[in-house]
Protein backbone atom coordinates (compact mmCIF):
# COMPACT_ATOMS: atom_id res chain seq x y z
CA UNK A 1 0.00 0.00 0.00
CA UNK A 2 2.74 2.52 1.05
CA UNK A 3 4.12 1.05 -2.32
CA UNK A 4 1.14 2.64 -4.75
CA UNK A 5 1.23 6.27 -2.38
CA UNK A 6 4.70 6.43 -3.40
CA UNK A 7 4.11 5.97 -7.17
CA UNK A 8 0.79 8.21 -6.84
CA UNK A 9 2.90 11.03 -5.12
CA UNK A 10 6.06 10.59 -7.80
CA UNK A 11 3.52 10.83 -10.76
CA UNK A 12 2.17 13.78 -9.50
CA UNK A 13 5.68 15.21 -8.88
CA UNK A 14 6.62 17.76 -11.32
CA UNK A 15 9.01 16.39 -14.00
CA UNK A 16 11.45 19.65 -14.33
CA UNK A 17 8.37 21.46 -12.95
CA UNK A 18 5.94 20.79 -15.47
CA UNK A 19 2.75 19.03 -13.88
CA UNK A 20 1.96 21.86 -11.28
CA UNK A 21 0.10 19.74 -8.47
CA UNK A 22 -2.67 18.10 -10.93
CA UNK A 23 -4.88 15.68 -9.15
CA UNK A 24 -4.95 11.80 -9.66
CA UNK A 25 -6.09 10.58 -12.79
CA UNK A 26 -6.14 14.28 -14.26
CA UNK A 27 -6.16 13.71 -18.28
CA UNK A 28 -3.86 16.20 -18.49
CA UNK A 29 -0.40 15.45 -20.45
CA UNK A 30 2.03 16.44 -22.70
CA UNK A 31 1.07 17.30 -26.42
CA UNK A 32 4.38 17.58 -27.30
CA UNK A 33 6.49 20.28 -29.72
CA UNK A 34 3.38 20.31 -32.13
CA UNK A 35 0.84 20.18 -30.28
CA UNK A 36 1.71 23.06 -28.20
CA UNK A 37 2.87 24.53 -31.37
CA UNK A 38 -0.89 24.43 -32.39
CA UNK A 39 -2.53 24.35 -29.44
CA UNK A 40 -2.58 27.96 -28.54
CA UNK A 41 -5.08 28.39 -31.32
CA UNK A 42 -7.83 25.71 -30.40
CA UNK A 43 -6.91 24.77 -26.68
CA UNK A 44 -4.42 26.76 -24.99
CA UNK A 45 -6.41 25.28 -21.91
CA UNK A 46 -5.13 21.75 -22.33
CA UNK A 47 -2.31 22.32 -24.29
CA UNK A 48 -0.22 24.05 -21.65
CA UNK A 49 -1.25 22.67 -18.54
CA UNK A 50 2.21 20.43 -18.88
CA UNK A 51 5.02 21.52 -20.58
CA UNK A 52 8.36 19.43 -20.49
CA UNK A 53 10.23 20.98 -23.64
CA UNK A 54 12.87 23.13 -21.96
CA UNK A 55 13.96 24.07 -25.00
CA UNK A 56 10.67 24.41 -27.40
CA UNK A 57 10.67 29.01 -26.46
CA UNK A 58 13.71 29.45 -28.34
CA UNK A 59 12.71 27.11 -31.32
CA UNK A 60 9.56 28.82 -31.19
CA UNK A 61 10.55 32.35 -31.06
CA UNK A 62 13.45 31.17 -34.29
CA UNK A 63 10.31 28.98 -36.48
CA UNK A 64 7.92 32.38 -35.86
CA UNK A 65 10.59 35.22 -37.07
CA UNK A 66 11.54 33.50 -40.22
CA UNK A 67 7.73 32.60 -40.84
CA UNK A 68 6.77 36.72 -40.10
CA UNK A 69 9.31 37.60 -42.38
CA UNK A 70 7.04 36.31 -45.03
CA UNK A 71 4.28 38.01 -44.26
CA UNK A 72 6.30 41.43 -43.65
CA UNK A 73 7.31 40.92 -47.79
CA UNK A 74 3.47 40.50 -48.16
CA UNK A 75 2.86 43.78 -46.56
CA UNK A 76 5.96 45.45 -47.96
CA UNK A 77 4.51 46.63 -51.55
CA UNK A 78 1.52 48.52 -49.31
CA UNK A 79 2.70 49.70 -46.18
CA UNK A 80 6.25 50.91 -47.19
CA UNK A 81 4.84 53.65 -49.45
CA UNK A 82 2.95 54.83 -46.88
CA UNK A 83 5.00 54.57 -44.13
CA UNK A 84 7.56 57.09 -46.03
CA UNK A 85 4.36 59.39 -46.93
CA UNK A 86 3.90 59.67 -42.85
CA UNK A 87 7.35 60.06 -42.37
CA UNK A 88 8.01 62.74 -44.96
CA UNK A 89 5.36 64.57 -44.41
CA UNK A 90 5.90 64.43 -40.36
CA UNK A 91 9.45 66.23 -41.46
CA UNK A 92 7.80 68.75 -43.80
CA UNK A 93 7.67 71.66 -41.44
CA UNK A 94 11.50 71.64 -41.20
CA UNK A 95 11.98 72.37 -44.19
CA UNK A 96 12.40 76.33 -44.08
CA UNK A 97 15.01 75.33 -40.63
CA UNK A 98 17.21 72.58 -42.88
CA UNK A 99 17.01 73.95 -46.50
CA UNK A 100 16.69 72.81 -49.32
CA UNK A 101 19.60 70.57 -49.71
CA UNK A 102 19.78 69.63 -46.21
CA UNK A 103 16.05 68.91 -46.33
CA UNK A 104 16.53 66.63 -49.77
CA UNK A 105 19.28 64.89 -48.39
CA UNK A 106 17.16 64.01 -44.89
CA UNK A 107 14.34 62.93 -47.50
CA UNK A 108 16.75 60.31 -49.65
CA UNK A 109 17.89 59.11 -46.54
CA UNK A 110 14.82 58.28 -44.76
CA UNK A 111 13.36 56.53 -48.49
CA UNK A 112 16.57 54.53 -48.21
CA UNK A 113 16.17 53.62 -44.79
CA UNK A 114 13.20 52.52 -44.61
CA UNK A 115 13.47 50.31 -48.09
CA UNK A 116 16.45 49.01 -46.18
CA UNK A 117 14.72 48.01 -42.75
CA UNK A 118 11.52 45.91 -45.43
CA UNK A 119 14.60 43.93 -47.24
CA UNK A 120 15.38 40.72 -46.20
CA UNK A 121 19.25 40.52 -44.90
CA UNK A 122 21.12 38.44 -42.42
CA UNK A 123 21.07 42.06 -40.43
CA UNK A 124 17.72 42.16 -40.38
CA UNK A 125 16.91 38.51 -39.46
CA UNK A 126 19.46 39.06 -36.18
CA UNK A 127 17.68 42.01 -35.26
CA UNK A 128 14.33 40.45 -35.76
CA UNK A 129 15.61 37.42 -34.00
CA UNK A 130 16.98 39.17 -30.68
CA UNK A 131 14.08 41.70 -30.98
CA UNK A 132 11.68 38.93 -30.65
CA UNK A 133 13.76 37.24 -27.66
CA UNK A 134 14.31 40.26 -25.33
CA UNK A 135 9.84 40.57 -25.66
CA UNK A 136 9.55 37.24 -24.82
CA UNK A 137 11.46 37.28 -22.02
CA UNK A 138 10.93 40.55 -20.64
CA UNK A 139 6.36 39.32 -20.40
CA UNK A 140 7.80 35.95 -19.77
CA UNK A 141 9.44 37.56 -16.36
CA UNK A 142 6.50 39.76 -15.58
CA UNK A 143 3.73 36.31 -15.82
CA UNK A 144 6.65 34.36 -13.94
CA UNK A 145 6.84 37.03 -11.25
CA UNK A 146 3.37 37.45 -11.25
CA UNK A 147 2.46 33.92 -10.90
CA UNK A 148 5.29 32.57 -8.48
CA UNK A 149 5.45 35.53 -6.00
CA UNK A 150 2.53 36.95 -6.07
CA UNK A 151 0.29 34.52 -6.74
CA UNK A 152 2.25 31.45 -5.12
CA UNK A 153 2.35 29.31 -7.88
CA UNK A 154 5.81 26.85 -8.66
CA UNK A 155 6.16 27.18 -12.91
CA UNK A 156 9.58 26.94 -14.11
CA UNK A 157 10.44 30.33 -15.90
CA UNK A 158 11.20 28.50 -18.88
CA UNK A 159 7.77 27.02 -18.82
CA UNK A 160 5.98 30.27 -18.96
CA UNK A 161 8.33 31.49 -21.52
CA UNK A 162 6.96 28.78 -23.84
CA UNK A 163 3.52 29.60 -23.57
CA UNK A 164 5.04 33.09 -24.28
CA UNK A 165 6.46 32.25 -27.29
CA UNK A 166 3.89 30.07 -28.26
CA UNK A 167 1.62 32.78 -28.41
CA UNK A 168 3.15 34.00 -31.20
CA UNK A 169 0.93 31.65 -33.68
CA UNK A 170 -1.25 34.34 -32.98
CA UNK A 171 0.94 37.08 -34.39
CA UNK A 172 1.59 35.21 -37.45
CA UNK A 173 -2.72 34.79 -37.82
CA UNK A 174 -2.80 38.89 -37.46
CA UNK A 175 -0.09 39.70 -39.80
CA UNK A 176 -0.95 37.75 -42.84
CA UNK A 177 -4.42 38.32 -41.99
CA UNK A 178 -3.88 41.88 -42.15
CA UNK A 179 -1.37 41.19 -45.48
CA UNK A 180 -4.43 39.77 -47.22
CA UNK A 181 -6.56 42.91 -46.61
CA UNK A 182 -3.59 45.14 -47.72
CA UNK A 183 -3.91 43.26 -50.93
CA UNK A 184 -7.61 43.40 -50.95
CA UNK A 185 -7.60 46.94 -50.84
CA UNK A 186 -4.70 48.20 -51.69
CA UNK A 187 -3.20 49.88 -48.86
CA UNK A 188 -1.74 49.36 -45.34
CA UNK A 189 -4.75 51.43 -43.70
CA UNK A 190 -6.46 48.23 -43.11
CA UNK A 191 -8.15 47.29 -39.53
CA UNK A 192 -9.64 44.14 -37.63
CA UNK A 193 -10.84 45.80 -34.69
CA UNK A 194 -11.39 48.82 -33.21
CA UNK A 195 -9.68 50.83 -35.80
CA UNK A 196 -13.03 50.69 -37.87
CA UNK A 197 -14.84 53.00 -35.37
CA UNK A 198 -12.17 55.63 -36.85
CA UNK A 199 -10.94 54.54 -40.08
CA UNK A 200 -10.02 57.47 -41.61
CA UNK A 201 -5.91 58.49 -40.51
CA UNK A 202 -6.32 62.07 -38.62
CA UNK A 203 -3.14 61.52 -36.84
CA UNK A 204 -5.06 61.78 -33.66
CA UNK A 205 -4.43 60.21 -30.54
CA UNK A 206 -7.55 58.45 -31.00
CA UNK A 207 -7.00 57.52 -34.05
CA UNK A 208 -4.09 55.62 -32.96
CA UNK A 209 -4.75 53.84 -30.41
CA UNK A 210 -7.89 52.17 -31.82
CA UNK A 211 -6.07 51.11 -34.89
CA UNK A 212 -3.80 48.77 -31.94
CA UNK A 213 -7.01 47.62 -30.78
CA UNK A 214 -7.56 44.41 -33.11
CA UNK A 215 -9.48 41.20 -32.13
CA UNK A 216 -7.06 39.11 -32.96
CA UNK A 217 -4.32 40.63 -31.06
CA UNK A 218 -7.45 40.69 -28.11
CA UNK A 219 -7.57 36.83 -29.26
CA UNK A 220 -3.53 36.42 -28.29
CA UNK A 221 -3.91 38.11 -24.90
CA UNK A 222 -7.23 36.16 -23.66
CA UNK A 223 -5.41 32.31 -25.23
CA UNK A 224 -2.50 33.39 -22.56
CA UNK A 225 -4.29 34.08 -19.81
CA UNK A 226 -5.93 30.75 -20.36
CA UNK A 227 -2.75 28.74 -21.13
CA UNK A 228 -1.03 30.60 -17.72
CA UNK A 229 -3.99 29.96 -15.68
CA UNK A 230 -3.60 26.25 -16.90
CA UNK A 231 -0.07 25.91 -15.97
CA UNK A 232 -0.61 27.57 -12.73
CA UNK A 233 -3.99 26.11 -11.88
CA UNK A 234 -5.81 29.38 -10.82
CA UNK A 235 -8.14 31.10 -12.54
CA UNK A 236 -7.44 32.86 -15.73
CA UNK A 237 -8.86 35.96 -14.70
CA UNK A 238 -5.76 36.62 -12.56
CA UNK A 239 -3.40 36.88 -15.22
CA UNK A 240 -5.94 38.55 -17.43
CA UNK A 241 -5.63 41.03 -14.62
CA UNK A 242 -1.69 41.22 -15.23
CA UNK A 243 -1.66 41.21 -19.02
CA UNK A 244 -4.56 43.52 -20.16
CA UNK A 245 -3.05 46.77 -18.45
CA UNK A 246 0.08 45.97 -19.72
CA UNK A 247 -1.75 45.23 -23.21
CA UNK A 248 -3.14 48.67 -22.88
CA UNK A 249 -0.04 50.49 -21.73
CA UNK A 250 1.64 49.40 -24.11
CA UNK A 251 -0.70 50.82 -27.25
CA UNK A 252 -1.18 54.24 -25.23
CA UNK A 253 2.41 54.41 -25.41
CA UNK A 254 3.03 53.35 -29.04
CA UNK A 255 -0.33 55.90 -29.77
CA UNK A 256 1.26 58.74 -28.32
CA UNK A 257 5.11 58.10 -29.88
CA UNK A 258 2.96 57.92 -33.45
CA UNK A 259 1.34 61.27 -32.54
CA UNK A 260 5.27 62.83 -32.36
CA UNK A 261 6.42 60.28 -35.24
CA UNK A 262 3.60 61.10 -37.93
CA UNK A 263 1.84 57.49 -37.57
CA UNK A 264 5.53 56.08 -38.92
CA UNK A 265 5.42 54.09 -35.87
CA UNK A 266 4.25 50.42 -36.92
CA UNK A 267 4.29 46.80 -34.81
């Protein structure tokens, strides 16, 4: 008898902290690389609620930049020409300060620029690549934080990182969603959200921040709440709690750098 507590009480153990205290006979298990590669998009639930890849956040975060790169070269042929038209015409009133040649110069370099920053190079893929990393770690730490210390869970940091990065299937959804509506109508000033209370670019404050406010980014942010809450085994409301004011921080601040940079400001 003290034989079968023992096994009952290693099963439930956590292998490199993955099984989080689930009860006895919980169906709960592993669905492996894939599956959790998947999972955020049907049952983030399930999915996460054990999660022995150490490893599977960084292959993640590397599989999702080269696979956005794609859709950035869908996007390119629309929202490049009118990134520069914000741009240039955010530098317009400077043009009596610089003068002429100092303002054409300023102009050729920002067009070059910003063609430069859409084309593919190894440059670009590094910065992509360690752009991506330091946001995934950087929520990563703030859910960890949130759900060790303050509310007494046991997840391994790297375990919240992959539901993190995982969460990036999301991204990819939004950005070749929003690619195919570029093409569809022939420009970048495309929305799935909120943005369609205000279509029209006024380079308002307003203006800004609902554009940020898409369902499917809404969609990305509700799927990690669940998938944390599974891992953890508290409600998902609590880390709705921690990830919706950041969410909304974060847009307020991008709104109000786009009201200084023209609406150049894209991500």
């Amino acid at each position: 008898m003290d034989q079968v507590q023992s096994n009952e009480e290693q099963a439930n153990e956590e292998p490199g902290g993955a099984i989080m205290g689930l009860e006895p006979g919980s169906d709960a298990r592993d669905v492996g690389f894939v599956g959790r590669l998947f999972g955020m998009l049907h049952s983030p639930g399930k999915s996460f609620a054990v999660i022995n890849g150490k490893w599977d956040w960084l292959l993640v975060v590397l599989l999702f930049v080269v696979i956005g790169f794609g859709a950035m070269q869908l996007q390119k042929p629309y929202l490049l020409p009118d990134l520069q038209r914000a741009t240039l015409s955010n530098i317009e009133n400077l043009k009596e300060q610089l003068g002429e040649e100092k303002y054409e110069e300023m102009r050729e370099q920002i067009e070059t620029g910003m063609k430069e920053n859409f084309d593919l190079s190894p440059k670009l893929f590094a910065t992509g690549i360690l752009a991506s990393l330091i946001v995934t770690v950087l929520i990563g730490l703030i859910c960890w934080v949130a759900g060790n210390f303050i509310f007494g869970g046991k997840a391994k940091f790297w375990q919240v990182l992959t539901i993190v990065a995982c969460a990036g299937i999301i991204s990819l959804v939004h950005a070749y969603a929003r690619a195919g509506l570029m093409a569809m109508n022939g420009t970048s000033y495309v929305y799935l959200g909120l943005g369609l209370l205000k279509p029209e670019p006024d380079a308002s404050f307003t203006y800004y921040l609902l554009r940020q406010m898409e369902f499917i980014t809404m969609w990305k942010v509700a799927a990690m709440s669940i998938a944390l809450g599974s891992l953890y085994q508290i409600k998902t409301a609590k880390f709705a709690y921690v990830l919706v004011p950041i969410w909304l921080l974060f847009i307020a601040a991008v709104a109000g750098a786009n009201l200084v940079a023209g609406g150049s400001i894209v991500y």
